[in-house]
N, C-alpha and C. Protein backbone atom coordinates (compact mmCIF):
# COMPACT_ATOMS: atom_id res chain seq x y z
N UNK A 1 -36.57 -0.87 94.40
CA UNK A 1 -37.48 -0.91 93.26
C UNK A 1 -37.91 -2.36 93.01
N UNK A 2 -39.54 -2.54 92.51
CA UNK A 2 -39.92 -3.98 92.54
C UNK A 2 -39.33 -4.26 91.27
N UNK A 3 -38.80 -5.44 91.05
CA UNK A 3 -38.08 -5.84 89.82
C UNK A 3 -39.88 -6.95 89.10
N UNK A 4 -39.69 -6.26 88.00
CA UNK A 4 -41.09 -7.09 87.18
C UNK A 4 -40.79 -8.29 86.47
N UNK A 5 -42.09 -8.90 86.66
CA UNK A 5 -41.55 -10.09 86.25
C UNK A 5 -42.01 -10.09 84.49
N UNK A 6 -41.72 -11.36 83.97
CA UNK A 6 -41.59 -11.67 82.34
C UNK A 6 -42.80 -11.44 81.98
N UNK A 7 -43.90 -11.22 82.11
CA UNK A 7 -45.29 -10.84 81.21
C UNK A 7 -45.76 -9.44 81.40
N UNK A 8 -45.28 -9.03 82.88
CA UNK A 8 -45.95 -7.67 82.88
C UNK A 8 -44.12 -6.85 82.00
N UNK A 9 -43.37 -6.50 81.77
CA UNK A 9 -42.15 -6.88 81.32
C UNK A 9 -42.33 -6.87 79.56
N UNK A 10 -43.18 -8.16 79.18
CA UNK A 10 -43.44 -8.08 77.83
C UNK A 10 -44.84 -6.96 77.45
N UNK A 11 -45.49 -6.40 77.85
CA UNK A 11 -46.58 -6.51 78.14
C UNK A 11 -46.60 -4.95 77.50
N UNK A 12 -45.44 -4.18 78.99
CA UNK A 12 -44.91 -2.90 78.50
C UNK A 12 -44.06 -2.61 77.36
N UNK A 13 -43.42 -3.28 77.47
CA UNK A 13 -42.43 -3.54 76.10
C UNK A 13 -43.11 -2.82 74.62
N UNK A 14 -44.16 -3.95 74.68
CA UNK A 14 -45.33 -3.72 73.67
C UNK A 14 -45.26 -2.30 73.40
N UNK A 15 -45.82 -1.94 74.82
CA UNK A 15 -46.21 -0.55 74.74
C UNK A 15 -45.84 0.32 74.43
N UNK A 16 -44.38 0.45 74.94
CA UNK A 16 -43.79 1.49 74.67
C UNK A 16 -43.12 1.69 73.38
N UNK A 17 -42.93 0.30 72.79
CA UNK A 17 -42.86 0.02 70.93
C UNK A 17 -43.94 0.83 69.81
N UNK A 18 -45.45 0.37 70.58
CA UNK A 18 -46.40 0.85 69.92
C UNK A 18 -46.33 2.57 69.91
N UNK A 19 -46.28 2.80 71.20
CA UNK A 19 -45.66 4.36 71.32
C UNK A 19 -44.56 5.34 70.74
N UNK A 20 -44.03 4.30 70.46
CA UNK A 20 -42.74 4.96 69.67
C UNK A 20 -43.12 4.78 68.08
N UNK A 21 -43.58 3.89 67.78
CA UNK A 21 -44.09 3.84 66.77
C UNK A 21 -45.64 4.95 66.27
N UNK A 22 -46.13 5.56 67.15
CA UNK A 22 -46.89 6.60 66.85
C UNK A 22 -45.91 7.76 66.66
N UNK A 23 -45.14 7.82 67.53
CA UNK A 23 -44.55 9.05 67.16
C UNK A 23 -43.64 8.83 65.71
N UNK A 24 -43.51 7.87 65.26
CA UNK A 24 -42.74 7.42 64.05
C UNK A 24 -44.05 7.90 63.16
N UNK A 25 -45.15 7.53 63.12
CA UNK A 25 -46.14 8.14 62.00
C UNK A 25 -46.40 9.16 62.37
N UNK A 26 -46.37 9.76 63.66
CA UNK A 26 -46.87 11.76 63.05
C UNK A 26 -45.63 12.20 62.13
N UNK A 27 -44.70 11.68 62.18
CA UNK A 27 -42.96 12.18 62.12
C UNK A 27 -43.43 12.16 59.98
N UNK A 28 -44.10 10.98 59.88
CA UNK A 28 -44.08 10.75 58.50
C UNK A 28 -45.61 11.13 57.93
N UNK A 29 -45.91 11.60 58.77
CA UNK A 29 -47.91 12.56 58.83
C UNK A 29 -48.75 11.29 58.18
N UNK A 30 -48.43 9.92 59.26
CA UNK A 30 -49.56 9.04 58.80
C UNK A 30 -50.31 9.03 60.17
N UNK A 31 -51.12 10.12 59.90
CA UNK A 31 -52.47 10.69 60.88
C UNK A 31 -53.04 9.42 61.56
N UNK A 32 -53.44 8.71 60.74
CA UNK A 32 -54.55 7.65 61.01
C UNK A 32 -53.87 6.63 61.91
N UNK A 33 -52.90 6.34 61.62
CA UNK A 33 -51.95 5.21 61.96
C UNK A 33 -51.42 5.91 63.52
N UNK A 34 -51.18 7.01 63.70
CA UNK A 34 -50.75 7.91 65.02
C UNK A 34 -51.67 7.84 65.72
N UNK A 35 -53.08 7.94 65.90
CA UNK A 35 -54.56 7.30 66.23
C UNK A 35 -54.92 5.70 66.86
N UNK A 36 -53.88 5.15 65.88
CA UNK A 36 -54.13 3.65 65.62
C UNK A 36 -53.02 3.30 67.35
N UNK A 37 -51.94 3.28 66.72
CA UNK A 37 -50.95 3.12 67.20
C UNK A 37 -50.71 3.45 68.73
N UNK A 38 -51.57 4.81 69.06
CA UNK A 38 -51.94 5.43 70.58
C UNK A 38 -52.82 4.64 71.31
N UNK A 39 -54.03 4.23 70.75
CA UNK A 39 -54.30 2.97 70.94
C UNK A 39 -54.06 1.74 71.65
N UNK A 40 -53.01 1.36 70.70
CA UNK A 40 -52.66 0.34 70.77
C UNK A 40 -52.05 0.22 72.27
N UNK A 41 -50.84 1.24 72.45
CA UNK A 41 -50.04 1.71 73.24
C UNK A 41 -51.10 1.81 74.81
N UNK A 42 -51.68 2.26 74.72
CA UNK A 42 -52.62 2.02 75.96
C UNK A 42 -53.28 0.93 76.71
N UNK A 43 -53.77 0.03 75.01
CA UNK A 43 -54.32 -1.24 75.35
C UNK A 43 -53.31 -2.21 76.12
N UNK A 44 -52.00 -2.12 75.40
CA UNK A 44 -51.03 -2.85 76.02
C UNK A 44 -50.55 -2.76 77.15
N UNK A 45 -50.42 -1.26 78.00
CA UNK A 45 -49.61 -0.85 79.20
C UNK A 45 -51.50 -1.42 80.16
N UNK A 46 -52.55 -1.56 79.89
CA UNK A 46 -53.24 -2.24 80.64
C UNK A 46 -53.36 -3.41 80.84
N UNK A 47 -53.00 -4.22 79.92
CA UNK A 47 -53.21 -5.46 79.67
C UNK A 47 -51.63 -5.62 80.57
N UNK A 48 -50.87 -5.02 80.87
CA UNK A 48 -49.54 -5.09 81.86
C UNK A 48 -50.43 -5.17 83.16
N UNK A 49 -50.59 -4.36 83.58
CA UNK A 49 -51.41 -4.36 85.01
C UNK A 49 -52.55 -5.50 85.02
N UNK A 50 -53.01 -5.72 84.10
CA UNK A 50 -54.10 -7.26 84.29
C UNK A 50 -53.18 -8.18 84.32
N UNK A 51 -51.92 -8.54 83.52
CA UNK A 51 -51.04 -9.57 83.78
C UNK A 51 -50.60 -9.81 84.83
N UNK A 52 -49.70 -8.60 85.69
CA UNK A 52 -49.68 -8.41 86.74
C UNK A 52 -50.44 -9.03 87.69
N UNK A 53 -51.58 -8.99 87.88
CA UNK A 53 -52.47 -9.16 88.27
C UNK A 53 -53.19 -10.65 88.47
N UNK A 54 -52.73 -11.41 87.12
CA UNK A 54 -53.60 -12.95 86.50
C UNK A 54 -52.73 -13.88 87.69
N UNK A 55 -53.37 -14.71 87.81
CA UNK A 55 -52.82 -15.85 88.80
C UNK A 55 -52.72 -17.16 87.58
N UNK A 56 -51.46 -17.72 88.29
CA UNK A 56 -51.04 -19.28 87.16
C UNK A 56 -50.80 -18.77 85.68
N UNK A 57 -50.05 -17.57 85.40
CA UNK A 57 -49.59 -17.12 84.17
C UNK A 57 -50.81 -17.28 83.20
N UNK A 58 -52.28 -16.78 83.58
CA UNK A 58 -53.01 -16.48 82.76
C UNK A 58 -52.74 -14.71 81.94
N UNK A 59 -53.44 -15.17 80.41
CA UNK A 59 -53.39 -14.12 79.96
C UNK A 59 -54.33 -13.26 79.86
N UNK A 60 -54.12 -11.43 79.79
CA UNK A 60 -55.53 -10.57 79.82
C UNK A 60 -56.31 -11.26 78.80
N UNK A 61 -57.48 -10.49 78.95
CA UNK A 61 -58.51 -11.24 78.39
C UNK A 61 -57.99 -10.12 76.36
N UNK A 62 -58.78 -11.48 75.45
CA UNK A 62 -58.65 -10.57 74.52
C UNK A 62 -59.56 -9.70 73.92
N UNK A 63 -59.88 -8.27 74.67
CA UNK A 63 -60.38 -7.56 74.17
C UNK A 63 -59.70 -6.25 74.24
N UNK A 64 -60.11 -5.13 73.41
CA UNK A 64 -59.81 -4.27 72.68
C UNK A 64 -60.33 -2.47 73.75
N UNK A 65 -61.65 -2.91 74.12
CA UNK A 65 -62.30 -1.73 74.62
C UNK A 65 -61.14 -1.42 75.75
N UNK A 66 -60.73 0.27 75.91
CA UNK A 66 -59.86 0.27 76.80
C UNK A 66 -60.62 0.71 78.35
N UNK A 67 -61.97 1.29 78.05
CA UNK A 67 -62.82 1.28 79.76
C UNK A 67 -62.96 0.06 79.86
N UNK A 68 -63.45 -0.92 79.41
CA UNK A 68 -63.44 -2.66 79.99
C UNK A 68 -61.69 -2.88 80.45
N UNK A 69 -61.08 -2.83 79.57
CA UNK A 69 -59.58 -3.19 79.98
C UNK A 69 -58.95 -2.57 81.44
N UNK A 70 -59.21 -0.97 81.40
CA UNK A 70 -58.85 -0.50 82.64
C UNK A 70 -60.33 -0.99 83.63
N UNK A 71 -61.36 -0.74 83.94
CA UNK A 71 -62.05 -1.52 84.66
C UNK A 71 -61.46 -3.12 85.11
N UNK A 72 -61.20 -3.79 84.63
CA UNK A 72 -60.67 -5.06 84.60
C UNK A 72 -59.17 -4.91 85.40
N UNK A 73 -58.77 -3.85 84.92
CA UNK A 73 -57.10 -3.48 85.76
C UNK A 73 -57.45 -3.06 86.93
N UNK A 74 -58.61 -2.53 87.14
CA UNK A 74 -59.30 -1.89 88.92
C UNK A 74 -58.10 -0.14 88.36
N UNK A 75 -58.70 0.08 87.53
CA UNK A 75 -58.10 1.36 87.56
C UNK A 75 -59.03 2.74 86.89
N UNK A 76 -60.30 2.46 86.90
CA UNK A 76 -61.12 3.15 86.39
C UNK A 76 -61.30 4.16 87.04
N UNK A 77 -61.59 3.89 88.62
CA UNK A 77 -62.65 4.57 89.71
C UNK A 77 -60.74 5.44 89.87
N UNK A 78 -59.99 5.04 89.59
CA UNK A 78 -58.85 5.96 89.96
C UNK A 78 -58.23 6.79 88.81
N UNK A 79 -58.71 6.83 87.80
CA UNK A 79 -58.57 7.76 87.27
C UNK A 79 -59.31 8.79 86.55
N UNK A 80 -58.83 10.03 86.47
CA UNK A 80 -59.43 11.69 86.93
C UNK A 80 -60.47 11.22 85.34
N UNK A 81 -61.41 12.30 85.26
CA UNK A 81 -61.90 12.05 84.22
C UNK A 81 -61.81 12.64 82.79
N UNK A 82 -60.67 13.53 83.07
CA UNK A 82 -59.93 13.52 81.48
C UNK A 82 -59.44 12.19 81.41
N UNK A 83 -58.85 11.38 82.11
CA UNK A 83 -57.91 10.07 81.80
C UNK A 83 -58.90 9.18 81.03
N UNK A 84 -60.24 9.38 81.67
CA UNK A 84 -61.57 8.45 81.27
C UNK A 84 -62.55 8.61 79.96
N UNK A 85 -62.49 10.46 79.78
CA UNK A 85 -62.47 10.87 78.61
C UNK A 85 -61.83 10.31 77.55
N UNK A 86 -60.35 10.49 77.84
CA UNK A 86 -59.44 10.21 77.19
C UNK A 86 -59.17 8.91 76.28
N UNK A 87 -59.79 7.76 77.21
CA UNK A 87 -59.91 6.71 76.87
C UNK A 87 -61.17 6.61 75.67
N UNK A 88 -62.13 7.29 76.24
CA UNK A 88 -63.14 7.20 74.78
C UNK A 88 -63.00 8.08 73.81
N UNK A 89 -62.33 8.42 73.60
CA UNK A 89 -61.50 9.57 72.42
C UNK A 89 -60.78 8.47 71.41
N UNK A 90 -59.79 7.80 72.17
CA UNK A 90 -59.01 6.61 72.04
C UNK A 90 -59.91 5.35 71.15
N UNK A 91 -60.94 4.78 71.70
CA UNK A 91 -61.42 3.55 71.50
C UNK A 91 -62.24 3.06 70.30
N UNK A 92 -62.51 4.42 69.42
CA UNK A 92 -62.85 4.24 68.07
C UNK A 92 -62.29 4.24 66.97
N UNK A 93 -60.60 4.67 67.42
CA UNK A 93 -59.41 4.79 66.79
C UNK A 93 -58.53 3.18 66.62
N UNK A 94 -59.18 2.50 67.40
CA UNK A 94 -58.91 1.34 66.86
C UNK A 94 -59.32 0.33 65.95
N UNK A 95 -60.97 0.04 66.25
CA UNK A 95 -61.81 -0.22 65.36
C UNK A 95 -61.49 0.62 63.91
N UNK A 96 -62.10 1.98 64.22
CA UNK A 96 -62.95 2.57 62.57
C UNK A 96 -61.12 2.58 62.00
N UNK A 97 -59.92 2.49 62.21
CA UNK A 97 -58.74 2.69 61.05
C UNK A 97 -58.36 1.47 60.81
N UNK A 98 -59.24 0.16 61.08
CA UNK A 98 -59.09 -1.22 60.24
C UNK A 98 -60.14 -1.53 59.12
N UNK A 99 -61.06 -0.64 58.99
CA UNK A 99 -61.88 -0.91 58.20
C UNK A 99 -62.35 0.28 57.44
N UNK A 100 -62.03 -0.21 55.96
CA UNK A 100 -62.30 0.49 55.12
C UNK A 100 -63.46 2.11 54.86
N UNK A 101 -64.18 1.23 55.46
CA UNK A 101 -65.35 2.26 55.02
C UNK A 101 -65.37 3.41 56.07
N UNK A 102 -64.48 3.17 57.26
CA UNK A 102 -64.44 4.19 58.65
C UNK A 102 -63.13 4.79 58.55
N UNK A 103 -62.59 4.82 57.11
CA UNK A 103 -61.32 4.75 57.33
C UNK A 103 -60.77 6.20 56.75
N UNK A 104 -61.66 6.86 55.83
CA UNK A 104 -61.65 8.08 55.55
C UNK A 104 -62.72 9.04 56.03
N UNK A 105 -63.44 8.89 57.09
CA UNK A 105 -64.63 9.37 57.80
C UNK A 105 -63.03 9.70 59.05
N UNK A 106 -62.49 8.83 59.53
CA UNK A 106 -61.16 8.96 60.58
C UNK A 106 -60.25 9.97 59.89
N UNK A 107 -60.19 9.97 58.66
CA UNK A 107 -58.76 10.23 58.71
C UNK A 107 -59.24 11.82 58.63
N UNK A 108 -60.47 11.99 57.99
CA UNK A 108 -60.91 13.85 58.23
C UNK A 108 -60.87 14.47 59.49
N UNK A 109 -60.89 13.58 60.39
CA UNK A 109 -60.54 14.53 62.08
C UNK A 109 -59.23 14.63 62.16
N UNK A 110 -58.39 13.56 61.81
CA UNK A 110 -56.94 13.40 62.44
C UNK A 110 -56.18 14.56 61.40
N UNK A 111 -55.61 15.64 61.86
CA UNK A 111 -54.28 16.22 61.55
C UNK A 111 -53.29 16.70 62.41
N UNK A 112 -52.17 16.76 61.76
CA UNK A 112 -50.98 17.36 62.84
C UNK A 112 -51.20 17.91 64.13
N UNK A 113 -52.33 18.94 64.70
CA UNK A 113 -52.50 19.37 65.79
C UNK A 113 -52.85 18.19 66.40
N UNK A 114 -53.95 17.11 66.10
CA UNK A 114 -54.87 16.17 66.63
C UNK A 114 -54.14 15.58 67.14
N UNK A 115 -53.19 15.28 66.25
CA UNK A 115 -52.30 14.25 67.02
C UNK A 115 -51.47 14.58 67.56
N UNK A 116 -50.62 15.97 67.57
CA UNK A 116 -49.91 15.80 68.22
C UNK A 116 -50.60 15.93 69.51
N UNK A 117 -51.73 16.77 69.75
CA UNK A 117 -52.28 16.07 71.40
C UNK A 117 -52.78 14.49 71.29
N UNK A 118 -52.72 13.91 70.82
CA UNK A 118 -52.84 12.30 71.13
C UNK A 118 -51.58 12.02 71.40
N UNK A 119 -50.62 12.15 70.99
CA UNK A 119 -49.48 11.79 71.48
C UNK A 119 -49.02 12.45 72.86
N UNK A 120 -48.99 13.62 73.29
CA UNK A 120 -48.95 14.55 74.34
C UNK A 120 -49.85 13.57 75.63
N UNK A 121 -51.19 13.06 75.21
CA UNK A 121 -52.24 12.31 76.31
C UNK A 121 -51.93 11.44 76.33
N UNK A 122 -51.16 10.15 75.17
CA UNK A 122 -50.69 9.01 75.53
C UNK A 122 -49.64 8.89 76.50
N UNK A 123 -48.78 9.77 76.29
CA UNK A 123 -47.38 9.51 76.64
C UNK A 123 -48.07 9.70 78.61
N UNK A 124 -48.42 11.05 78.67
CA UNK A 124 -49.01 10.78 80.38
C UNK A 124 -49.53 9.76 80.66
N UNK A 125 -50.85 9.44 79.81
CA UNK A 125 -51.52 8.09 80.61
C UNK A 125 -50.51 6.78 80.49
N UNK A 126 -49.55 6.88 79.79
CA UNK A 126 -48.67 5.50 79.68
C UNK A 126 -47.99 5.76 81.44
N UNK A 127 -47.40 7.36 81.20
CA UNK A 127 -46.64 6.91 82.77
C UNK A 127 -47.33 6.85 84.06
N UNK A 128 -48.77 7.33 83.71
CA UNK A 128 -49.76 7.37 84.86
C UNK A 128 -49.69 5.94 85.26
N UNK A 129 -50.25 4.99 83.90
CA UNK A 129 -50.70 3.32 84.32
C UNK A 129 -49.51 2.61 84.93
N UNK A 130 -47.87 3.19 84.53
CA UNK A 130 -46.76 2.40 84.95
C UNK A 130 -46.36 2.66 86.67
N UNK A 131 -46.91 3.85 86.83
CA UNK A 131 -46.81 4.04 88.26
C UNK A 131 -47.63 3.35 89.34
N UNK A 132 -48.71 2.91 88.63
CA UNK A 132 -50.02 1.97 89.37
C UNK A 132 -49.71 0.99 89.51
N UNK A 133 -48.19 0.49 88.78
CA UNK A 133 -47.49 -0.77 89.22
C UNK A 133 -47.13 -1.17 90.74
């Protein structure tokens, strides 16, 4: 097994924190934040594979969009297109639950079923991207 080094390492870490931490808000039915948090969890396990990736301990770039992020990881054209779907399902859930005015327009889609398939699609695409290691 390849032993990883310290950024791709921190990178997942993240991730799988942020992940656990979604399932910590469906657990306490903070909808929005389970949205947020899935998110997050994705952005980070890519930004692993771009680290991976950076030469001279550069860091991913800082952006948010997760088709730029996986494009940037060279992992777009390889994954199916629920995964790609999936991702734009994902990418407004980060933006519209920091800002106020998108913030109860969000929270009317998100309930218990919603999320629990957001959590169900994170958790695959997390082990999909860790295997691309």
């Amino acid at each position: 097994m390849q032993i990883m080094d310290s950024k791709v390492e921190y990178w997942f870490g993240i991730a799988d924190y942020d992940f656990e931490t979604a399932k910590a808000m469906l657990e306490t039915k903070r909808y929005l934040y389970v949205g947020f948090m899935c998110h997050q969890a994705i952005e980070k396990a890519l930004k692993a594979i771009i680290a991976h990736d950076c030469a001279n301990g550069e860091m991913p770039p800082r952006i948010h969009d997760l088709t730029k992020l996986s494009a940037r990881a060279s992992l777009i054209d390889d994954m199916s297109s629920e995964q790609q779907d999936f991702l734009e399902e994902l990418n407004p859930l980060n933006i519209e639950a920091r800002y106020p005015e998108n913030r109860e327009h969000i929270a009317q889609r998100l309930n218990n079923t919603v999320c629990q398939a957001l959590i169900k699609k994170t958790e695959a695409l997390l082990c999909w991207i860790k295997k691309q290691l």
